[in-house]
C-alpha atoms as a PDB file:
ATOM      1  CA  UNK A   1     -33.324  -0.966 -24.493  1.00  0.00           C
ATOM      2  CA  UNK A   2     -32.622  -0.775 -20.755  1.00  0.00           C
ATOM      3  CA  UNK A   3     -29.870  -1.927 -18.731  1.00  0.00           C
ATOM      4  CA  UNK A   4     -30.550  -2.484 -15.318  1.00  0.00           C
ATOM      5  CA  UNK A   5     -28.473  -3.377 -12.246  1.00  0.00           C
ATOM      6  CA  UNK A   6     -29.634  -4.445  -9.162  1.00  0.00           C
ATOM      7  CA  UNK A   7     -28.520  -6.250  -5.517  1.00  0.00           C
ATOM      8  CA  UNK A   8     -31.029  -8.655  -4.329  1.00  0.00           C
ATOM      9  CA  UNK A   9     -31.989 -11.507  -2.463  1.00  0.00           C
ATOM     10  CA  UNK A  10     -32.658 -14.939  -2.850  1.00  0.00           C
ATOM     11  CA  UNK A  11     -35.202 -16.309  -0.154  1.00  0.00           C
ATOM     12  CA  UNK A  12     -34.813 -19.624   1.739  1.00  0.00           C
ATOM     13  CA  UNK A  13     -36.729 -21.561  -1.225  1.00  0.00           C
ATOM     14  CA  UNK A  14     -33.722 -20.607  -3.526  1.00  0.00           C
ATOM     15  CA  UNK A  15     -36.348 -18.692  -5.250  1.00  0.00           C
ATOM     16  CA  UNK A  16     -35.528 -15.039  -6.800  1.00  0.00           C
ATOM     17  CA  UNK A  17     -38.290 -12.759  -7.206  1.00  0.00           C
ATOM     18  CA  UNK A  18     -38.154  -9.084  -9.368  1.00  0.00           C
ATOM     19  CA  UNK A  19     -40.368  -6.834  -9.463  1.00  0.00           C
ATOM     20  CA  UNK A  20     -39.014  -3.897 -12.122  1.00  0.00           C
ATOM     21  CA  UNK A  21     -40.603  -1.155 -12.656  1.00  0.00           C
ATOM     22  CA  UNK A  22     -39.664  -0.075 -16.392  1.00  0.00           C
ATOM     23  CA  UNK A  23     -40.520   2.355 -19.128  1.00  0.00           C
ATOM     24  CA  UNK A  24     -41.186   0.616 -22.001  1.00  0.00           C
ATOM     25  CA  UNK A  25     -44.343   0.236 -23.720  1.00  0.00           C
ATOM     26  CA  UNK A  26     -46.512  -2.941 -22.858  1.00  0.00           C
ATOM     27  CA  UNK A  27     -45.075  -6.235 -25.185  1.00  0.00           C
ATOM     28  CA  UNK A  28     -42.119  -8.800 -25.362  1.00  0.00           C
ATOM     29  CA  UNK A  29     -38.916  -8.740 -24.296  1.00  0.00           C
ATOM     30  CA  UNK A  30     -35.951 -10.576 -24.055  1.00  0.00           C
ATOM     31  CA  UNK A  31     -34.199 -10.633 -20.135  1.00  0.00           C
ATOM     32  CA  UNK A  32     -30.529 -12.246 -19.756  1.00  0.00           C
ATOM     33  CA  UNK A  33     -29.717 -12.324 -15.961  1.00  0.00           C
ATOM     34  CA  UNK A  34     -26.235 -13.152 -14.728  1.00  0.00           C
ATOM     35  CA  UNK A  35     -26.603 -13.946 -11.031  1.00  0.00           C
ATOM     36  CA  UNK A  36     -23.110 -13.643  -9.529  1.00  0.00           C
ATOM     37  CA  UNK A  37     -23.163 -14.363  -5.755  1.00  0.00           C
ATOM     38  CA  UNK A  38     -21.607 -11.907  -3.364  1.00  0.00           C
ATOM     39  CA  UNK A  39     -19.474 -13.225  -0.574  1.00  0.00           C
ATOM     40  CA  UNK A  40     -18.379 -11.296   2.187  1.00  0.00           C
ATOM     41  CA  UNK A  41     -15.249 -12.321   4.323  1.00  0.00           C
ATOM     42  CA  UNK A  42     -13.367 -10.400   6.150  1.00  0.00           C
ATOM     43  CA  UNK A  43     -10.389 -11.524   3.944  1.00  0.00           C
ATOM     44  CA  UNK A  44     -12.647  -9.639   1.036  1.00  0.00           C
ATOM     45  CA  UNK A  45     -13.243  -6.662   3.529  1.00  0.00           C
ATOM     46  CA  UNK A  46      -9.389  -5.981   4.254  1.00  0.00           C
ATOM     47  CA  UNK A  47      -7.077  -4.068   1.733  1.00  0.00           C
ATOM     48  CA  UNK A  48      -3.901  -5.951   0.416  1.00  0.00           C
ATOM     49  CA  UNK A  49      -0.917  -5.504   1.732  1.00  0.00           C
ATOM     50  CA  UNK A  50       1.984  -4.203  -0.780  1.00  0.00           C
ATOM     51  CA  UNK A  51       4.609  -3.300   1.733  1.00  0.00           C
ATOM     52  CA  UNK A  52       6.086  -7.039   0.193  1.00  0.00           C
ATOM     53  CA  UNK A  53       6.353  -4.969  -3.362  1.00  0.00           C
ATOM     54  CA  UNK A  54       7.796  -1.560  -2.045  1.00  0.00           C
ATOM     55  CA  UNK A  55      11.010  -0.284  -3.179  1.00  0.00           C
ATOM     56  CA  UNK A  56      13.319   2.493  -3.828  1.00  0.00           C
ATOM     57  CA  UNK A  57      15.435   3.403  -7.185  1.00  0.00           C
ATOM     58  CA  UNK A  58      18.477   5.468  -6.721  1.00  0.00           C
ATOM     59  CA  UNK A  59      19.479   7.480  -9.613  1.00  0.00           C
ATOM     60  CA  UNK A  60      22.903   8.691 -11.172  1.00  0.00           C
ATOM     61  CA  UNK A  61      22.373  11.648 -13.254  1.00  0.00           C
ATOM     62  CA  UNK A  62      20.256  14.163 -14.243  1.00  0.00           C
ATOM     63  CA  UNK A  63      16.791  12.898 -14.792  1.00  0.00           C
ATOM     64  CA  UNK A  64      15.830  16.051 -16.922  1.00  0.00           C
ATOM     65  CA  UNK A  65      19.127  15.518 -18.889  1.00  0.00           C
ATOM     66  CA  UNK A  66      18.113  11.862 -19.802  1.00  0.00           C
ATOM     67  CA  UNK A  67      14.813  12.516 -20.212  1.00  0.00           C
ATOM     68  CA  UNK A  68      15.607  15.102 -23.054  1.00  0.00           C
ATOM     69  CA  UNK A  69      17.954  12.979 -24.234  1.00  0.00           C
ATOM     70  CA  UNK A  70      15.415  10.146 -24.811  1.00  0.00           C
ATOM     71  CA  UNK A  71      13.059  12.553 -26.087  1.00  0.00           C
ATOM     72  CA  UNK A  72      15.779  14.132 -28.843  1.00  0.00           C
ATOM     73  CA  UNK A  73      16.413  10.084 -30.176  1.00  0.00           C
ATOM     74  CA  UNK A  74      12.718  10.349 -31.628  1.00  0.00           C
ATOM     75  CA  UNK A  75      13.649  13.454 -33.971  1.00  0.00           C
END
């Protein structure tokens, strides 16, 4: 068995043509294609913005001292 992956194009007919080179010894085979069409936006093209999601946690205590702590509840 192979697995290939590939980027094409569909021409202006809406036909797709392959043309695979493969392997495997002359006979049948079974092909499942899953066309899935690539869009590209410049809303795809630009990276999210998280600054919405940024925080900061201020925190009372020792975190090594909790941390062991938490650990030592497992014994």
């Amino acid at each position: 068995m192979e697995i290939l992956q590939l980027t094409t194009t569909i021409d202006g007919a809406g036909y797709l043509n392959l043309r695979i080179p493969t392997q495997l010894a002359a006979g049948n085979v079974e092909i499942v294609i899953v066309l899935n069409p690539i869009f590209l936006t410049n809303e795809s093209l630009s990276k999210y913005d998280f600054s919405d999601l940024v925080g900061r946690l201020i925190w009372q205590g020792d975190p090594v001292v909790v941390q062991r702590t938490l650990r030592d509840e497992w014994r």
